[in-house]
N, C-alpha and C. Protein backbone atom coordinates (compact mmCIF):
# COMPACT_ATOMS: atom_id res chain seq x y z
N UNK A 1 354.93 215.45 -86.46
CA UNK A 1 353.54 215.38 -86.84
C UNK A 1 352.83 216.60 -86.27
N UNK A 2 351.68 216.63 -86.98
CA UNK A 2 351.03 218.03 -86.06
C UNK A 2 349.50 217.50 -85.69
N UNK A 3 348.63 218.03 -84.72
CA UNK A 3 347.53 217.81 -84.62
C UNK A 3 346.88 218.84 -85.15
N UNK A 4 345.94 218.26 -85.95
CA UNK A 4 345.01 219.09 -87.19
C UNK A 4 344.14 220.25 -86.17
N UNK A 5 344.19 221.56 -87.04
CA UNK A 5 343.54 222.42 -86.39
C UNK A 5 342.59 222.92 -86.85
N UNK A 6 341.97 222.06 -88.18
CA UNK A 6 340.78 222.50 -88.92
C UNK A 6 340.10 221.07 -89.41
N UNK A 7 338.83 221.10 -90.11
CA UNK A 7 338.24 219.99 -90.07
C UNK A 7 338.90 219.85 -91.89
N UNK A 8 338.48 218.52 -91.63
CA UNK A 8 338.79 217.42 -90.99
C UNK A 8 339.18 216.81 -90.09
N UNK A 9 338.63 215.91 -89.38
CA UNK A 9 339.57 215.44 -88.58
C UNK A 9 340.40 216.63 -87.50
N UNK A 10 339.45 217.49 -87.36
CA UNK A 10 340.10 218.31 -86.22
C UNK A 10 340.82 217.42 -84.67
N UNK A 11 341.59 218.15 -84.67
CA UNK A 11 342.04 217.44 -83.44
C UNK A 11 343.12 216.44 -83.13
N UNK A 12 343.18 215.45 -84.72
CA UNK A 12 343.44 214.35 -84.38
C UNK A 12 345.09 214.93 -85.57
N UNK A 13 346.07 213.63 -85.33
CA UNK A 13 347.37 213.50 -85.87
C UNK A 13 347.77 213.16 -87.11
N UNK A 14 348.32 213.68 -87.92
CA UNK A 14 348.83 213.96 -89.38
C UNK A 14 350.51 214.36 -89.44
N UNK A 15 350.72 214.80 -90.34
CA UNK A 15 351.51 214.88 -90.98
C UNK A 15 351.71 215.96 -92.17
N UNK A 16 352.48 216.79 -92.20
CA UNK A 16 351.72 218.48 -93.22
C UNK A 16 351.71 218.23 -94.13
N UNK A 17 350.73 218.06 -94.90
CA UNK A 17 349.78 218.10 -96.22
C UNK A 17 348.70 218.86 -96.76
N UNK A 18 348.96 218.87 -98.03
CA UNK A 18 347.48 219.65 -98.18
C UNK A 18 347.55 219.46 -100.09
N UNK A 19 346.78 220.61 -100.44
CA UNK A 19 345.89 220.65 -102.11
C UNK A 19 347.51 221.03 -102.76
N UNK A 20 347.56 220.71 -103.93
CA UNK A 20 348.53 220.85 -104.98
C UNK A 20 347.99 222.23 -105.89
N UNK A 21 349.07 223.28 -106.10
CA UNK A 21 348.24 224.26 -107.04
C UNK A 21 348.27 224.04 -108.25
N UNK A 22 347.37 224.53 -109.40
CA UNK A 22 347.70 224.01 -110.62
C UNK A 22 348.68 224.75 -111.26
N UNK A 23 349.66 223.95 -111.51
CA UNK A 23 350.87 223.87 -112.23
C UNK A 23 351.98 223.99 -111.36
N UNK A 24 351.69 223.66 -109.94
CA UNK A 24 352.87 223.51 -109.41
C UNK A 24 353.46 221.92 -109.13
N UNK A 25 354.61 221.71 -109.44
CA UNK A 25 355.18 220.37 -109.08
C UNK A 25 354.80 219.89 -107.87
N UNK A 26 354.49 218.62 -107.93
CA UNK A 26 353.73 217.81 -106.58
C UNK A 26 354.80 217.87 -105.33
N UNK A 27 356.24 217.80 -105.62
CA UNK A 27 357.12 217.78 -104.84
C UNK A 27 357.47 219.40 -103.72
N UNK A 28 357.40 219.97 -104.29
CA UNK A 28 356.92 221.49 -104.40
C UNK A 28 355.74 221.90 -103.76
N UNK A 29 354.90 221.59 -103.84
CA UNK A 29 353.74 221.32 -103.47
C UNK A 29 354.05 220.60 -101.66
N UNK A 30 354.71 219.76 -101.68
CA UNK A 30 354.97 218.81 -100.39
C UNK A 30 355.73 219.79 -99.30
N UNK A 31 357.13 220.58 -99.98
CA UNK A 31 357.78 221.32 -99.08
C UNK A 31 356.95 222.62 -98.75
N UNK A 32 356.35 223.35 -99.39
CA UNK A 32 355.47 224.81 -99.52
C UNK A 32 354.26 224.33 -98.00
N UNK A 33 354.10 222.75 -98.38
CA UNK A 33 352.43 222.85 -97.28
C UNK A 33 353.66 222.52 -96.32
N UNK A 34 354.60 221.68 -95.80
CA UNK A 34 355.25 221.84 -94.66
C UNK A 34 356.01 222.78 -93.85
N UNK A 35 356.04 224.05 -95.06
CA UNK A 35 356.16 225.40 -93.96
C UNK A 35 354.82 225.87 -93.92
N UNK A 36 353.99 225.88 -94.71
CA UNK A 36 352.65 226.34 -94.29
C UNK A 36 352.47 225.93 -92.63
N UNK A 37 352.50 224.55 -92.94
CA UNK A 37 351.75 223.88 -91.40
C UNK A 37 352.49 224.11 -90.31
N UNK A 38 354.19 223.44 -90.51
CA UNK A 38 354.96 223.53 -89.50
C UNK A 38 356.15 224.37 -88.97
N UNK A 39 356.27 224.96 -90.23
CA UNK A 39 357.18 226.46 -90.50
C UNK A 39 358.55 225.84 -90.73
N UNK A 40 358.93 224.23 -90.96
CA UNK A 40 360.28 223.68 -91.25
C UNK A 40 360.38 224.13 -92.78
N UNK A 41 361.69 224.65 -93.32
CA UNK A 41 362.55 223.99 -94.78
C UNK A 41 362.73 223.18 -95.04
N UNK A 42 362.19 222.42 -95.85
CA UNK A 42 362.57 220.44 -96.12
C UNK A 42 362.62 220.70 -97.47
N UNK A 43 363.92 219.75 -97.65
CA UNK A 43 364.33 219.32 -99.31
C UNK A 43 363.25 217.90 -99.47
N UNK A 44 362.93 217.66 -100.26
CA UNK A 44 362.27 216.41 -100.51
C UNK A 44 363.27 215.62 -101.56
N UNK A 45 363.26 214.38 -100.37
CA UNK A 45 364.28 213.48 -100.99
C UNK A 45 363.98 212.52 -101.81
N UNK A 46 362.70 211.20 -101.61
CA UNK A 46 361.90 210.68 -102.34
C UNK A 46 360.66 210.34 -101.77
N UNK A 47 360.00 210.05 -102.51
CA UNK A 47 358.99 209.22 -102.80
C UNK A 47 358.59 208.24 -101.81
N UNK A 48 357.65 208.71 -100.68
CA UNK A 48 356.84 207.18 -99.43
C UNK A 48 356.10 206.65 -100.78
N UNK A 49 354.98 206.85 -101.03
CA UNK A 49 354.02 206.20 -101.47
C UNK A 49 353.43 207.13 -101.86
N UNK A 50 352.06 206.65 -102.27
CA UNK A 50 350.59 207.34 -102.96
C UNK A 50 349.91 206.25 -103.03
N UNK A 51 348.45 206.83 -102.08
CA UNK A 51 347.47 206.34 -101.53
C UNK A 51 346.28 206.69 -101.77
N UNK A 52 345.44 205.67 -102.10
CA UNK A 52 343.84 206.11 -102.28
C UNK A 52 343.55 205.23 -101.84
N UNK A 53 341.61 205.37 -102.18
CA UNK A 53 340.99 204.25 -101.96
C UNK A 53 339.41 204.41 -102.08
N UNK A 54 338.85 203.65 -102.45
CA UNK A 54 337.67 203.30 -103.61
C UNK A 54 336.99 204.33 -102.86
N UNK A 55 335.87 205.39 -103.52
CA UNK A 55 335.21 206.40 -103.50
C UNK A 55 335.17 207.38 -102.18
N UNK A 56 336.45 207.73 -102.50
CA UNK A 56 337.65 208.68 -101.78
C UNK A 56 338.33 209.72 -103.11
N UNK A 57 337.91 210.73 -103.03
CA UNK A 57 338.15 211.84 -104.66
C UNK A 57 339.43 211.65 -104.30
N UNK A 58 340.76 211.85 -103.17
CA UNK A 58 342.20 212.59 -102.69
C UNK A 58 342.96 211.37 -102.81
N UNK A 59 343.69 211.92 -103.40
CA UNK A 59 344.89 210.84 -104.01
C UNK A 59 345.95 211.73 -103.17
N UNK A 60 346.49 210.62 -101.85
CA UNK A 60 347.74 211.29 -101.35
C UNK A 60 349.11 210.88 -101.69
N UNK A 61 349.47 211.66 -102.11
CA UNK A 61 351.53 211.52 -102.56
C UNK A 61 352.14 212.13 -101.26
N UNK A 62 353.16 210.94 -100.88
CA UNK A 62 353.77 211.33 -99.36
C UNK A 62 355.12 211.26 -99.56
N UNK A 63 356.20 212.02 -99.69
CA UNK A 63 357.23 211.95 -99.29
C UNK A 63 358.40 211.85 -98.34
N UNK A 64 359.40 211.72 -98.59
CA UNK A 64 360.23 211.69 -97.26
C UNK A 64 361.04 213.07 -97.53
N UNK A 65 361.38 213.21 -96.66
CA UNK A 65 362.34 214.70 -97.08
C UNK A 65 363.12 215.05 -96.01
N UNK A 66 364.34 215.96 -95.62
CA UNK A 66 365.29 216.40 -94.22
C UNK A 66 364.96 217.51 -94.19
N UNK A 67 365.09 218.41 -93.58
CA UNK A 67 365.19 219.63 -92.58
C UNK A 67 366.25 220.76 -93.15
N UNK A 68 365.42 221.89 -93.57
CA UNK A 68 366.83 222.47 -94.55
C UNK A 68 367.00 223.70 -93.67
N UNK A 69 366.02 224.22 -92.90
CA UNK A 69 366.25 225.38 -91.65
C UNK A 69 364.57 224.90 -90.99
N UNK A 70 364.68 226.02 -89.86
CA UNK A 70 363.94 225.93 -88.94
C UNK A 70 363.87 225.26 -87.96
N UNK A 71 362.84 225.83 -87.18
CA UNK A 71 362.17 224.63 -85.81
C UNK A 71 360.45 224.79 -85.89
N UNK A 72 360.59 223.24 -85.42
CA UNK A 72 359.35 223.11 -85.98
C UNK A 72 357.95 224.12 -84.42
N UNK A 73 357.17 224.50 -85.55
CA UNK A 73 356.09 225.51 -84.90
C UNK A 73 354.92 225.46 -85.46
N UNK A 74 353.70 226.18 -84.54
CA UNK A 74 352.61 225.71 -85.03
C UNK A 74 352.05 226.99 -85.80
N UNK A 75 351.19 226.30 -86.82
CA UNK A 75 351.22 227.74 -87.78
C UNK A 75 349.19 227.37 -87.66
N UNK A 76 349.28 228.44 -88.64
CA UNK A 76 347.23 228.38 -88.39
C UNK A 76 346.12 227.23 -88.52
N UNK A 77 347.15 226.50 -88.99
CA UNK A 77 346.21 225.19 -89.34
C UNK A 77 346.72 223.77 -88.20
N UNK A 78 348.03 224.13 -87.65
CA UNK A 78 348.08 222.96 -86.54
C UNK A 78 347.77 223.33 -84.72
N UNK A 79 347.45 222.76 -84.27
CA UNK A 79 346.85 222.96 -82.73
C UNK A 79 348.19 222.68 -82.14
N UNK A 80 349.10 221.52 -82.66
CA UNK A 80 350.19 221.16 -82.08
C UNK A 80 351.05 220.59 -82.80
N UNK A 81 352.63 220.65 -82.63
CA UNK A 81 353.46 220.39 -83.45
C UNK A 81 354.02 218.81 -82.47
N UNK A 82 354.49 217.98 -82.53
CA UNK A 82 355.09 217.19 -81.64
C UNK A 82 356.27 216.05 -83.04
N UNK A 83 357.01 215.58 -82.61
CA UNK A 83 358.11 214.53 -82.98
C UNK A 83 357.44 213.17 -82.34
N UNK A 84 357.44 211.95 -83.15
CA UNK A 84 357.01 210.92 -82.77
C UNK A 84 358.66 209.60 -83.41
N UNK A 85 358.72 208.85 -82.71
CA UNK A 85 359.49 207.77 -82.67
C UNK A 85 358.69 206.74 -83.51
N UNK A 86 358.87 206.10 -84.06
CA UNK A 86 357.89 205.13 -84.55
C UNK A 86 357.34 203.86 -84.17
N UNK A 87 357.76 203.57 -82.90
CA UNK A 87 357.35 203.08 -81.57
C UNK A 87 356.23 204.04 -80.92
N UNK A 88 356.07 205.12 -80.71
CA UNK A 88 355.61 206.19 -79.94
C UNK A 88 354.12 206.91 -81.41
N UNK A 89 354.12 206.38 -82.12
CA UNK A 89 352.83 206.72 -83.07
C UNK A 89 351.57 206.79 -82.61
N UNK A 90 350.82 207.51 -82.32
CA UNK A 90 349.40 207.79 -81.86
C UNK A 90 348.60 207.08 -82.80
N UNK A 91 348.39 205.55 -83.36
CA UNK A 91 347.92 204.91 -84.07
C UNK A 91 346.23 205.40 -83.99
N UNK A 92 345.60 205.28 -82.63
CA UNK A 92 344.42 205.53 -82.25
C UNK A 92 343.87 207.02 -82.40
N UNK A 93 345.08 208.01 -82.50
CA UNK A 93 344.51 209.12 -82.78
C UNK A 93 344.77 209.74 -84.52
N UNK A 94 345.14 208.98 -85.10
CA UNK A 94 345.46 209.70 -86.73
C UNK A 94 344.26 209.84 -87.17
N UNK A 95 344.35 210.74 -88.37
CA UNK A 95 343.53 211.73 -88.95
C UNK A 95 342.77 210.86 -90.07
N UNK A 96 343.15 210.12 -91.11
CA UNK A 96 343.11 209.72 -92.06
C UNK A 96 343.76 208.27 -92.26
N UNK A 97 342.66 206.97 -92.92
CA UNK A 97 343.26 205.95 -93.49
C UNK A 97 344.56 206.02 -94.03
N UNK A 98 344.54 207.24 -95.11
CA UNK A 98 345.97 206.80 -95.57
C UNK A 98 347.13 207.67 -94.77
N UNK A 99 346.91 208.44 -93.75
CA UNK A 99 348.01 208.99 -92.74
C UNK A 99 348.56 207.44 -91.95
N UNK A 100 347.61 206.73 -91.68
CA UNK A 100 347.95 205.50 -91.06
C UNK A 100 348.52 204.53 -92.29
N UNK A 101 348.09 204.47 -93.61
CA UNK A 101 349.04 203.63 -94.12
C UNK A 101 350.61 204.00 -94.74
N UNK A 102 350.29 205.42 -94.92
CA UNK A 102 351.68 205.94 -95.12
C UNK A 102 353.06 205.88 -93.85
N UNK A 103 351.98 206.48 -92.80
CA UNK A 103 353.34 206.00 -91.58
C UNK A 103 353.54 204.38 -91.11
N UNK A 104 352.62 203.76 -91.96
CA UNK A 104 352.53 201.81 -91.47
C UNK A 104 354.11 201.97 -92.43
N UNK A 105 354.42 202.45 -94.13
CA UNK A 105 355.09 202.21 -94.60
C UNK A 105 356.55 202.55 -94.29
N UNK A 106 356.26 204.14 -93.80
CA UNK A 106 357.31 204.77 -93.24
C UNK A 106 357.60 204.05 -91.53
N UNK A 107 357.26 203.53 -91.00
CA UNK A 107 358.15 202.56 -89.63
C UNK A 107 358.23 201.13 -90.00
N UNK A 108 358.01 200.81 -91.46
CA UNK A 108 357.87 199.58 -91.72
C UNK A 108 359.39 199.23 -92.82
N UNK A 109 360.22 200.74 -92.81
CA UNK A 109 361.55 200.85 -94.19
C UNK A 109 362.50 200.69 -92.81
């Protein structure tokens, strides 16, 4: 996870995400913002979920994906990079409703 280094939610714990370009595949889209943020190679394997919620414009698509090179580092948009256990989740510090319901789903498989 990284701690956000721009607002929103500055400060607080996520997961690397961001805007989709137009006409790029959403999946595509998922691995491109996780070297943006954290500088890892990830294949994206499937499909967590997709999350909204009533007059909220951002529809988030979350995937799962492995590690295709790198180590993880902090790039311009994270303050901090850290590994969490899913026991060990900073519930009190996440960024976003649906960062918390996506990782409820992901320690809940």
């Amino acid at each position: 996870m990284l701690r956000r280094g721009t607002e929103p939610a500055r400060g607080s714990w996520t997961f690397p995400g961001g805007y989709v370009d137009r006409a790029e595949p959403v999946p595509e889209a998922a691995a491109r913002e996780t070297f943006e943020e954290v500088r890892l190679q990830v294949v994206i394997t499937s499909l967590l979920g997709v999350y909204s919620a009533a007059g909220n414009p951002v529809v988030m698509v979350v995937y799962r994906g492995t590690i295709r090179a790198g180590q993880p580092q902090t790039g311009p948009e994270a303050l901090e990079v850290r590994w969490f256990a899913a026991a060990e989740i900073p519930w009190d510090e996440l960024a976003f409703p649906s960062t918390a319901a996506a990782l409820g789903d992901w320690s809940a498989a």
